[in-house]
C-alpha atoms as a PDB file:
ATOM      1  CA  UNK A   1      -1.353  23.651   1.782  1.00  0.00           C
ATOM      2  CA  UNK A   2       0.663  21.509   4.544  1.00  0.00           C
ATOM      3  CA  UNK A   3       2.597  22.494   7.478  1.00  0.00           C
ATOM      4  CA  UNK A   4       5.588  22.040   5.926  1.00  0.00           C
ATOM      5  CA  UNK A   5       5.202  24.043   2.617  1.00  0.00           C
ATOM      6  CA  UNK A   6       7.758  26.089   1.568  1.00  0.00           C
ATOM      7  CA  UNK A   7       7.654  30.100   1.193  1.00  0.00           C
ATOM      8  CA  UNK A   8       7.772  30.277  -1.976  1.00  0.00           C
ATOM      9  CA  UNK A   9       5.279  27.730  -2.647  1.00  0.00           C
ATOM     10  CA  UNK A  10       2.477  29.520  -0.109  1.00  0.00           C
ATOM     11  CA  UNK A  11       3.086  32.815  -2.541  1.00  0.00           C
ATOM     12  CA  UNK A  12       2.634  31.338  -5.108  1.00  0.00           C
ATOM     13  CA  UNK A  13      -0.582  29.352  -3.701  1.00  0.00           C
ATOM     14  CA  UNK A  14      -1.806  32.272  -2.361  1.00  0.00           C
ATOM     15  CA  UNK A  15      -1.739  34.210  -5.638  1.00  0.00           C
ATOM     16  CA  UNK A  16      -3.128  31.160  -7.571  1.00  0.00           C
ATOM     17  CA  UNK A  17      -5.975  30.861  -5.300  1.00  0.00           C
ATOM     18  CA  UNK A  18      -6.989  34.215  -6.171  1.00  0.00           C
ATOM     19  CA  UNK A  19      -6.674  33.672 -10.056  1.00  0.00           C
ATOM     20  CA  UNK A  20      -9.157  30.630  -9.467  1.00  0.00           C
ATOM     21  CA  UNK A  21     -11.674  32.530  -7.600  1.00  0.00           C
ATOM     22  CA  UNK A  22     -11.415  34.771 -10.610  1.00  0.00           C
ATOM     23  CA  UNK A  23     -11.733  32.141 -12.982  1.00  0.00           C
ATOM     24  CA  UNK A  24     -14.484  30.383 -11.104  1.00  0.00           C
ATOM     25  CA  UNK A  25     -16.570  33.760 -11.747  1.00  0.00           C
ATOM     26  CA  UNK A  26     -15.885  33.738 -15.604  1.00  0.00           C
ATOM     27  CA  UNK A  27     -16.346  30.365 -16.305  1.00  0.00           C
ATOM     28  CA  UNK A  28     -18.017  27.848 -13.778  1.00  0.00           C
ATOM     29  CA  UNK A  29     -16.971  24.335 -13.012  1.00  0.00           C
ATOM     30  CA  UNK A  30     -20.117  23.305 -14.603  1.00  0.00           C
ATOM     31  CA  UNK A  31     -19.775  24.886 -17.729  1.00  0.00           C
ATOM     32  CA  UNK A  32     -16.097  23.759 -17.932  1.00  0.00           C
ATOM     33  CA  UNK A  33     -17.531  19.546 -17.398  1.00  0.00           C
ATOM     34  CA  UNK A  34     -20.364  20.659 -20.383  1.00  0.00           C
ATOM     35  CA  UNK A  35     -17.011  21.965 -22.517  1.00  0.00           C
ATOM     36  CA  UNK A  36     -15.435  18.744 -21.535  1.00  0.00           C
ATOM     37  CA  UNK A  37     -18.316  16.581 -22.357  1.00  0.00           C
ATOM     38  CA  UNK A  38     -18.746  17.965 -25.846  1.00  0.00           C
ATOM     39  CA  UNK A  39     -14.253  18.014 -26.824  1.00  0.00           C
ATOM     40  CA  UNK A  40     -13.635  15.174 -29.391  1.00  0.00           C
ATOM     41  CA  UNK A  41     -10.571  14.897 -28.816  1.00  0.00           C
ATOM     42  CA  UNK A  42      -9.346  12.197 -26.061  1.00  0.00           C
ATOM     43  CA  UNK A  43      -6.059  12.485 -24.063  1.00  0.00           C
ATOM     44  CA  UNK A  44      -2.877  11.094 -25.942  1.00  0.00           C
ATOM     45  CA  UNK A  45      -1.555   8.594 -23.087  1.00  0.00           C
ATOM     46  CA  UNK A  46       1.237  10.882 -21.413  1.00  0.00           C
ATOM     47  CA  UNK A  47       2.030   7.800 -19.246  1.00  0.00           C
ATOM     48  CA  UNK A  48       2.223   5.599 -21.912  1.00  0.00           C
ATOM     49  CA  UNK A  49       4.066   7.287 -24.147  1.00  0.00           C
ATOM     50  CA  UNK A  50       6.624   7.356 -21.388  1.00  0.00           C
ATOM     51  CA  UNK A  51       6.744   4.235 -20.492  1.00  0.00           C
ATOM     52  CA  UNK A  52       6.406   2.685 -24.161  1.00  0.00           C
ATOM     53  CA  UNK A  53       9.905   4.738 -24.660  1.00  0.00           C
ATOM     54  CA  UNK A  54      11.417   3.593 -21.390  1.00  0.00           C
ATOM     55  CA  UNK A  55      10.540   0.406 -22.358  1.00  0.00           C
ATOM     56  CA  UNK A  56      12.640   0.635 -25.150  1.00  0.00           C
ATOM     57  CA  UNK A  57      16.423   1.621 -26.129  1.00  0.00           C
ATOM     58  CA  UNK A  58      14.924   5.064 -26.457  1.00  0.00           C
ATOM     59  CA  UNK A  59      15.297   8.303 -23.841  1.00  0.00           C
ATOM     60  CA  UNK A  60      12.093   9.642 -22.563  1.00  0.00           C
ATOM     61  CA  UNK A  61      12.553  12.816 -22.511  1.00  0.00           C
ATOM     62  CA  UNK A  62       9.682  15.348 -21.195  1.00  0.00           C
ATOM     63  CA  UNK A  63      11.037  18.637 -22.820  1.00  0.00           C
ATOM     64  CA  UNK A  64       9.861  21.705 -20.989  1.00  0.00           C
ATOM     65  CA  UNK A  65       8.497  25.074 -22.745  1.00  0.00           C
ATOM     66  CA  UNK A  66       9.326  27.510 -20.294  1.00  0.00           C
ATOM     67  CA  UNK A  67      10.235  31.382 -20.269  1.00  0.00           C
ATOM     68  CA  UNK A  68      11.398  32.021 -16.763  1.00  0.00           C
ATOM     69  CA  UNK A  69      10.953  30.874 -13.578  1.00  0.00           C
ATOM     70  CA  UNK A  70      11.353  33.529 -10.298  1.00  0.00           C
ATOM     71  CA  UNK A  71      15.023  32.338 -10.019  1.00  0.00           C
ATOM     72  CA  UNK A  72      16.007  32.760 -13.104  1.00  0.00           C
ATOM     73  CA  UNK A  73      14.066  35.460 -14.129  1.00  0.00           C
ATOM     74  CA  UNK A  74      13.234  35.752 -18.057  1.00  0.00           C
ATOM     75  CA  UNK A  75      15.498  32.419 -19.563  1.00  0.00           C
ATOM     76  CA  UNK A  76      14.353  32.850 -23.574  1.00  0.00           C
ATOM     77  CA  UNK A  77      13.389  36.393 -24.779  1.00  0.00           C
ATOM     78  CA  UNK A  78      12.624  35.531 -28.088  1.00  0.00           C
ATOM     79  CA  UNK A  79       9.573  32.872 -26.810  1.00  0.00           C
ATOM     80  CA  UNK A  80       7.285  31.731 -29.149  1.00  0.00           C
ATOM     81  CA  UNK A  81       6.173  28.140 -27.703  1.00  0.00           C
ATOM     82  CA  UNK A  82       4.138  26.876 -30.689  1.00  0.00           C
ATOM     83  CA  UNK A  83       8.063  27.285 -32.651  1.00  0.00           C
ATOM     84  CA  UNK A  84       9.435  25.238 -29.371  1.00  0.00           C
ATOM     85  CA  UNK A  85       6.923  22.485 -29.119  1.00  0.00           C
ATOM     86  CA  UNK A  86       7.685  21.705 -33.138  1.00  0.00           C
ATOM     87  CA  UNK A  87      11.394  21.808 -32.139  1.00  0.00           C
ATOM     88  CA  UNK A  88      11.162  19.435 -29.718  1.00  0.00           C
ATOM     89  CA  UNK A  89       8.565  17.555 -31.478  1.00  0.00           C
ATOM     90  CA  UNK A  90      11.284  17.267 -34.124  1.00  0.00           C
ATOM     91  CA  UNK A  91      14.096  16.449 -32.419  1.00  0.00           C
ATOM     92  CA  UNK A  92      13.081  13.000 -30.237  1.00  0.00           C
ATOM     93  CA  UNK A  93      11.199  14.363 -27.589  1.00  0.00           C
ATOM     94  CA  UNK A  94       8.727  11.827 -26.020  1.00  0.00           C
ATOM     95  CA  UNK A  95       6.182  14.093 -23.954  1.00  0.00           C
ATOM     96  CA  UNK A  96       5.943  18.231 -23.689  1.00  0.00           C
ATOM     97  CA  UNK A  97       5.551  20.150 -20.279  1.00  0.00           C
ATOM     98  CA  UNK A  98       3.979  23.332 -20.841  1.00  0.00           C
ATOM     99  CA  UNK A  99       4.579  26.361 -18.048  1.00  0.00           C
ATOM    100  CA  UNK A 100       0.580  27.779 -17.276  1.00  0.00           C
ATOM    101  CA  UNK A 101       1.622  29.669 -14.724  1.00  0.00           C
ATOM    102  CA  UNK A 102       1.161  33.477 -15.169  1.00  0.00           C
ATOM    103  CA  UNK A 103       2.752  35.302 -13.013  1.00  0.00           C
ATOM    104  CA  UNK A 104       6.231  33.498 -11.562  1.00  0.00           C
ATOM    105  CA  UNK A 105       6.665  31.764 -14.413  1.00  0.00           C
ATOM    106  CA  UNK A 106       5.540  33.773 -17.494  1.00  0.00           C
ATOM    107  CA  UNK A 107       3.515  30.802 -18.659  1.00  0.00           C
ATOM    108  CA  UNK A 108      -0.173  30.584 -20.098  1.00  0.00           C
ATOM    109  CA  UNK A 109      -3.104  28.631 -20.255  1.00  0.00           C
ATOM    110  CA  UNK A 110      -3.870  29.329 -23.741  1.00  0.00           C
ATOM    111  CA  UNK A 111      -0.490  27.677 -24.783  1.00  0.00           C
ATOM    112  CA  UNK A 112      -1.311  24.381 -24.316  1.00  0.00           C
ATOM    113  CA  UNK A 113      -3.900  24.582 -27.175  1.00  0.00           C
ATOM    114  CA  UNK A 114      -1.920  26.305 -28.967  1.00  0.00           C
ATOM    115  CA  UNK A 115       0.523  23.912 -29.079  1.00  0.00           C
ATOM    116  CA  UNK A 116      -2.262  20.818 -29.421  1.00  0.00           C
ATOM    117  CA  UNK A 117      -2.546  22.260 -32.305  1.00  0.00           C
ATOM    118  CA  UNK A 118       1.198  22.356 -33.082  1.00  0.00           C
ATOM    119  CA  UNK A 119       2.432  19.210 -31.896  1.00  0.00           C
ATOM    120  CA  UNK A 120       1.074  15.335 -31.374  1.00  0.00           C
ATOM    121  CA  UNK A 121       2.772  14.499 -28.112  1.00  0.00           C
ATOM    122  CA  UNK A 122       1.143  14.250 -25.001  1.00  0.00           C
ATOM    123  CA  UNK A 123       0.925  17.677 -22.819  1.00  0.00           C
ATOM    124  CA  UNK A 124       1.704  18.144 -19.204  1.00  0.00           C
ATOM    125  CA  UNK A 125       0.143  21.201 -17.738  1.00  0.00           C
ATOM    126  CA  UNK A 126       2.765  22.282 -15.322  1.00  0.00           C
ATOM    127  CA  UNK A 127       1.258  24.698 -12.833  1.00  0.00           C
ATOM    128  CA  UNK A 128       0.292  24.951  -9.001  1.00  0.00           C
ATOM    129  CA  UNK A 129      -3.008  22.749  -8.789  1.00  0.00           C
ATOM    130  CA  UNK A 130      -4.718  23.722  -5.275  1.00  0.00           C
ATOM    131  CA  UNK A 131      -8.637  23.358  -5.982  1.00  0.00           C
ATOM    132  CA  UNK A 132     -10.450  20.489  -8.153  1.00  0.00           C
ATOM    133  CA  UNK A 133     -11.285  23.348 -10.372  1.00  0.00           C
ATOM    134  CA  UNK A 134      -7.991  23.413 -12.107  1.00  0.00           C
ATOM    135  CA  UNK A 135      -7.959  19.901 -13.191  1.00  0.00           C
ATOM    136  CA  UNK A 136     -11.152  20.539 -15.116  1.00  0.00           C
ATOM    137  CA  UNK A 137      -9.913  23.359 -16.750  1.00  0.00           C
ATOM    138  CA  UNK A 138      -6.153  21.520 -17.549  1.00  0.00           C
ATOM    139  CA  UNK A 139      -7.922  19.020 -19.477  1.00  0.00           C
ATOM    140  CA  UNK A 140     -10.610  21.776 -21.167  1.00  0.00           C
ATOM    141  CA  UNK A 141      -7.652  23.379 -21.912  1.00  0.00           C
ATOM    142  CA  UNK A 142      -6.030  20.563 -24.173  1.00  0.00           C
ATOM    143  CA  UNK A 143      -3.868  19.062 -21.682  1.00  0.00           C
ATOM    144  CA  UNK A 144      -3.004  15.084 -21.010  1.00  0.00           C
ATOM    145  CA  UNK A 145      -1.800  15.179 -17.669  1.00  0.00           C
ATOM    146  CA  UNK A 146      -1.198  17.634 -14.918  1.00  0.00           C
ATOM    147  CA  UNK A 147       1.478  18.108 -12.140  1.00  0.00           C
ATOM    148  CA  UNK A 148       0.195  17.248  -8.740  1.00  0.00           C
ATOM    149  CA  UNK A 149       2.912  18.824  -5.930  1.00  0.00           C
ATOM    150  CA  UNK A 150       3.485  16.713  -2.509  1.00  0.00           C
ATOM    151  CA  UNK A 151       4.720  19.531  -0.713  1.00  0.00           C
ATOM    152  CA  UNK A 152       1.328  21.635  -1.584  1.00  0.00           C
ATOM    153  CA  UNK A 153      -0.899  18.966  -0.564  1.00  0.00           C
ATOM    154  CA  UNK A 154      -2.251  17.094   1.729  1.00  0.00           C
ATOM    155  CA  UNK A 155      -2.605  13.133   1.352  1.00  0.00           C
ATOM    156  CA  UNK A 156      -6.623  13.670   1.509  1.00  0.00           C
ATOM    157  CA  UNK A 157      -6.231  15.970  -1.244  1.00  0.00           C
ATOM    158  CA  UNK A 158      -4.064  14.108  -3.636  1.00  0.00           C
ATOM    159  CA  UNK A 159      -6.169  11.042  -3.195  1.00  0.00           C
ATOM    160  CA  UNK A 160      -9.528  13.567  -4.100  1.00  0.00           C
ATOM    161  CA  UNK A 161      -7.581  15.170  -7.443  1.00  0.00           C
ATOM    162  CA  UNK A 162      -5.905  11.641  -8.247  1.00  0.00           C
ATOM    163  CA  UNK A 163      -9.622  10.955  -8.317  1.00  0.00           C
ATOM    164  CA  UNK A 164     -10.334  13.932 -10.175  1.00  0.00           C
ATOM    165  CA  UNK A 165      -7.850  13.448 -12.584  1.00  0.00           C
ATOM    166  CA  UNK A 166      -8.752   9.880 -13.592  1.00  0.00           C
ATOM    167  CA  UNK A 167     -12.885  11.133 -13.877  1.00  0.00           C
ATOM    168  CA  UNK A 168     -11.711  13.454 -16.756  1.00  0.00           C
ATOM    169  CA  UNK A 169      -8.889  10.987 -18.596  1.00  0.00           C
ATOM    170  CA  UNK A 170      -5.598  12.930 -17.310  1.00  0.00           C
ATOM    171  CA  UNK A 171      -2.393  11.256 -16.316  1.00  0.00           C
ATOM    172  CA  UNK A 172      -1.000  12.773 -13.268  1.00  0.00           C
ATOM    173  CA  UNK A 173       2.654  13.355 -12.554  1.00  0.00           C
ATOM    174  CA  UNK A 174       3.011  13.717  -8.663  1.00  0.00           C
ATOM    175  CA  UNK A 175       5.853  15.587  -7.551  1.00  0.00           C
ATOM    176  CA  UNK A 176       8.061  15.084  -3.985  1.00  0.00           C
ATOM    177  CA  UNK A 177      11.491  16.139  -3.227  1.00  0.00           C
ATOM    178  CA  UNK A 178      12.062  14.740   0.195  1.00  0.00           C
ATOM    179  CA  UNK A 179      11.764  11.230   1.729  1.00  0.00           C
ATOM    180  CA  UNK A 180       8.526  12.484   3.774  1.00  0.00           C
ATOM    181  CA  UNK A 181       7.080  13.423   0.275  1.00  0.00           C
ATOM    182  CA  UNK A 182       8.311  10.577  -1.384  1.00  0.00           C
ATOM    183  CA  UNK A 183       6.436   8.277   1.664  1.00  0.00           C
ATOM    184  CA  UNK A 184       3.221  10.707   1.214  1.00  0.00           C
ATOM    185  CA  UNK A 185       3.232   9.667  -2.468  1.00  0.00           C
ATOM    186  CA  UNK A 186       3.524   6.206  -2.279  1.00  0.00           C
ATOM    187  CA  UNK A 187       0.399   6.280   0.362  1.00  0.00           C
ATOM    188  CA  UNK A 188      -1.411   7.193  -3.104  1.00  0.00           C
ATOM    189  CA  UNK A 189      -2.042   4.553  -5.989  1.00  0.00           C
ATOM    190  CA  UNK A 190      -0.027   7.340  -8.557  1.00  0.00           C
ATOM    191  CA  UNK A 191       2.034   5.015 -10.446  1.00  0.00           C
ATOM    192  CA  UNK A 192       4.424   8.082 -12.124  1.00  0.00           C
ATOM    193  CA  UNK A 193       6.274  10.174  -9.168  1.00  0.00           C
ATOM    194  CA  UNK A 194       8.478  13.204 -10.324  1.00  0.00           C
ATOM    195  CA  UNK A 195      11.181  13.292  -7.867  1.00  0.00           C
ATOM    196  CA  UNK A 196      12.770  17.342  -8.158  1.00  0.00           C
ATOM    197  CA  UNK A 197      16.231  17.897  -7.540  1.00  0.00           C
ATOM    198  CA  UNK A 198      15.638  21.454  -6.668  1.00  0.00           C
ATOM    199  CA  UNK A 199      15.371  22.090  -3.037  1.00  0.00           C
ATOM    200  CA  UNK A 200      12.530  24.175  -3.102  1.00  0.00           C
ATOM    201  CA  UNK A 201      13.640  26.325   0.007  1.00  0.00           C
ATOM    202  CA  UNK A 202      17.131  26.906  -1.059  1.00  0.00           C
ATOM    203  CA  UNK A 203      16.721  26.170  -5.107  1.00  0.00           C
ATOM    204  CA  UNK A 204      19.663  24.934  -4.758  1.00  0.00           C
ATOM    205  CA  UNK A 205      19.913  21.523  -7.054  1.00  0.00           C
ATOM    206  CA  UNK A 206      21.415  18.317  -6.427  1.00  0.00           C
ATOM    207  CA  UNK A 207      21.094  15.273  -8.351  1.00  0.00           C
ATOM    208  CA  UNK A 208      21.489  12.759  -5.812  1.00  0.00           C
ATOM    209  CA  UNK A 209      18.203  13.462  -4.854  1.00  0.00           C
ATOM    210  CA  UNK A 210      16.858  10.751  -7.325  1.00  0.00           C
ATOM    211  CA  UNK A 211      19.442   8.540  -6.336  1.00  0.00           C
ATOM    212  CA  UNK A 212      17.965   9.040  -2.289  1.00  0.00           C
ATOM    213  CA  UNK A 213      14.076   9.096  -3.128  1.00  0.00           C
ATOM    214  CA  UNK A 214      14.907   6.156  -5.995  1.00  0.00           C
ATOM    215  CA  UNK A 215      15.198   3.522  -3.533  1.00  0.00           C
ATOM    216  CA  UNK A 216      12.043   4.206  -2.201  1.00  0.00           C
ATOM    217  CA  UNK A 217      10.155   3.409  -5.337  1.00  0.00           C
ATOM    218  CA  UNK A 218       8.521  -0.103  -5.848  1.00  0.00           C
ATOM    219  CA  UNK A 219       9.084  -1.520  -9.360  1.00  0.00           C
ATOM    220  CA  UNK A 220       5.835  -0.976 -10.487  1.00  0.00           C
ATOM    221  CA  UNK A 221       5.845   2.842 -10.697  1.00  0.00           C
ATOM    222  CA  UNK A 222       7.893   5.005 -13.018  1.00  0.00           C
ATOM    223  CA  UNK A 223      10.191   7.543 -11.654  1.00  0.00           C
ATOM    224  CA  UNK A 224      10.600  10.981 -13.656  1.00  0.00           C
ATOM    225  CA  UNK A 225      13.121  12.924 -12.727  1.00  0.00           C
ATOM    226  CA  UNK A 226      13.414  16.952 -12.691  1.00  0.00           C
ATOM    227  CA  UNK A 227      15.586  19.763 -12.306  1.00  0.00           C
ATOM    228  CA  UNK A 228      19.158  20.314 -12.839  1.00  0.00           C
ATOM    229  CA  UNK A 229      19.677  17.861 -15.797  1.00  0.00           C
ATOM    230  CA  UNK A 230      22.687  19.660 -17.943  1.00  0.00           C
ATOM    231  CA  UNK A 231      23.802  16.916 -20.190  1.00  0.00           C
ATOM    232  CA  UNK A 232      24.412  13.599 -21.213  1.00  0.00           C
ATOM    233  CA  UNK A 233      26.288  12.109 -18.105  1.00  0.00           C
ATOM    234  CA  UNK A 234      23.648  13.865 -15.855  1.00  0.00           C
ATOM    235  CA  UNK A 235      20.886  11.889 -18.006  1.00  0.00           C
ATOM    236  CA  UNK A 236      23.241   8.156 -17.750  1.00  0.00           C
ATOM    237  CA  UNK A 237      23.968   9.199 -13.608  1.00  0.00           C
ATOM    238  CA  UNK A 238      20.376   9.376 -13.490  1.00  0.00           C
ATOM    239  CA  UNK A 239      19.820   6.295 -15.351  1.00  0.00           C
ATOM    240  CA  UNK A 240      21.768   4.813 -13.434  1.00  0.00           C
ATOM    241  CA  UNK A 241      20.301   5.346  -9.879  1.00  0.00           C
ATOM    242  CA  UNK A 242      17.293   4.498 -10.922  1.00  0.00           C
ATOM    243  CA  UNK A 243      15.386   6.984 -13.162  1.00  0.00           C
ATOM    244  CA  UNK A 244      13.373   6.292 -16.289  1.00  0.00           C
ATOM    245  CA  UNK A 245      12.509   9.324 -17.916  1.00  0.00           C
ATOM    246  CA  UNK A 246      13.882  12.990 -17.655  1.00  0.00           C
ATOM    247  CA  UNK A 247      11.606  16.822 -17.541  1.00  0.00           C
ATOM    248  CA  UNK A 248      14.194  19.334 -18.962  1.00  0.00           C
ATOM    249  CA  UNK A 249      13.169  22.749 -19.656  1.00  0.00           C
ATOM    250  CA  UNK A 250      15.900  25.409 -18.623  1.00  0.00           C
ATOM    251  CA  UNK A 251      19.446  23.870 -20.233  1.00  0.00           C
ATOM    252  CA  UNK A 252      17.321  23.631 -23.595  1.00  0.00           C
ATOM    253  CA  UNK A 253      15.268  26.814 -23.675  1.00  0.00           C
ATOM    254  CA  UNK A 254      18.465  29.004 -23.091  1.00  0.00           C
ATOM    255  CA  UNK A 255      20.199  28.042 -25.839  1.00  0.00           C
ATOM    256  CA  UNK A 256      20.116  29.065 -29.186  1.00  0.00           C
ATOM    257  CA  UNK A 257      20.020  26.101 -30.718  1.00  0.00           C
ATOM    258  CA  UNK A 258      16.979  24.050 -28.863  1.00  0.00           C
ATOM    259  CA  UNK A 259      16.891  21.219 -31.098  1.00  0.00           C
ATOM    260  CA  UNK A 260      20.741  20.361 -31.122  1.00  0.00           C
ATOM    261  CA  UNK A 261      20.980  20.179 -27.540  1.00  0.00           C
ATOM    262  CA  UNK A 262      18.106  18.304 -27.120  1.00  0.00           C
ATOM    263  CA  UNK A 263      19.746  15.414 -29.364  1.00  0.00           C
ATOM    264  CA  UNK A 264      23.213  15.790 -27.578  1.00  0.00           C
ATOM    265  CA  UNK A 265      20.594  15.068 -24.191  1.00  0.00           C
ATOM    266  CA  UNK A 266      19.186  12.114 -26.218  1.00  0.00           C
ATOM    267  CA  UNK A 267      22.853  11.184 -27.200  1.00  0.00           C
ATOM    268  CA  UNK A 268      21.220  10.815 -31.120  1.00  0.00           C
END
């Protein structure tokens, strides 16, 4: 946790360090690298997929399964995820994030195999990622990649789960939302930076955030962003200040028709 971690961030690290510690107890790190060892699956290039489709006339767009979030509360009552990965699957989505955490966000571990099993597109695990431990258990679980958050971490500690990451095959998405974030990042070799348009003090959103953090990135690394994205002109403002792929959970999952407004976001 750094100095300059928002409220509702040290909550929710506080809570999650106490699930670990929990988890730790059930199922050591060492048993988790033996489960690893043995999987026969391998990791389905989250970064490349993105980058394959950016690289191309195509939108990459990282479609979120989500039930809530704490300022939203519940967002789709009627949740099954498997159902929304196949939607999204179906309807031009590049990658899937999948919500883990429990207790803010209504999310589960056990989803992302569940939806491995669903789906073929690479698998974000989105949750708070404060100990090594959770990376292990991310990619045990069936994910590709995992969500690494600037504002929850200190540069020693990115650079150590970057590390991490890479021993066990995972992409890693690393998330800022401010230009002292955005500088933090690029001190790291990362080469895909999520820049959030939610202000995670205020949740307020605004989308010139990308456009502001955007002309910090070199060339070589690919800038998601996240948050706020409502429709089509959002996606082509976006685009246009410098973004090259899109996470977009909440203006899908709340309608009742997921798969139609993910093509109207894909403009298909």
């Amino acid at each position: 946790m750094t100095a300059n971690t928002p409220d509702i961030l040290k909550r929710i690290i506080a809570h999650k360090q106490t699930e670990v510690v929990a988890a730790k107890e059930a199922l050591s790190v060492g048993e988790l690298k033996v489960r690893i060892s043995d999987m026969e699956d391998v990791p389905r290039g989250f970064e490349r997929h993105l980058r394959e489709a950016a690289a191309s006339d195509w939108t990459p767009i990282i479609a979120e399964v989500k039930k809530g979030s704490p300022s939203k509360g519940i967002i789709r009552n009627n949740f099954d995820p498997q159902e929304i990965a196949a939607i999204y699957q179906g309807n031009g989505a590049t990658c899937l994030s999948v919500l883990t955490e429990e207790r803010f966000f209504l999310g589960h571990l056990c989803y992302l195999a569940q939806i491995r099993e669903t789906v073929s597109l690479p698998l974000l695990r989105k949750d708070f990622i404060c100990d090594p431990y959770q990376i292990y258990e991310a990619r045990a679980a069936g994910a590709d990649a995992i969500l690494l958050i600037a504002a929850m971490l200190e540069l020693n500690q990115l650079c150590d789960f970057l590390a991490i990451a890479r021993e066990v095959h995972l992409d890693v998405l690393l998330e800022v939302h401010d230009d002292a974030e955005m500088e933090k990042a690029l001190e790291t070799d990362c080469s895909l930076i999520g820049v959030n348009n939610r202000n995670l003090r205020t949740f307020e959103t605004d989308l010139g955030t990308t456009g502001r953090l955007a002309r910090m990135m070199p060339p070589d690394r690919l800038l998601v962003t996240e948050s706020g994205i409502n429709n089509r002109n959002d996606i082509e403002r976006l685009a246009a200040d410098g973004a090259k792929a899109y996470l977009i959970g909440e203006s899908m999952i709340r309608e009742a028709d997921i798969g139609k407004k993910l093509r109207e976001l894909l403009n298909i």
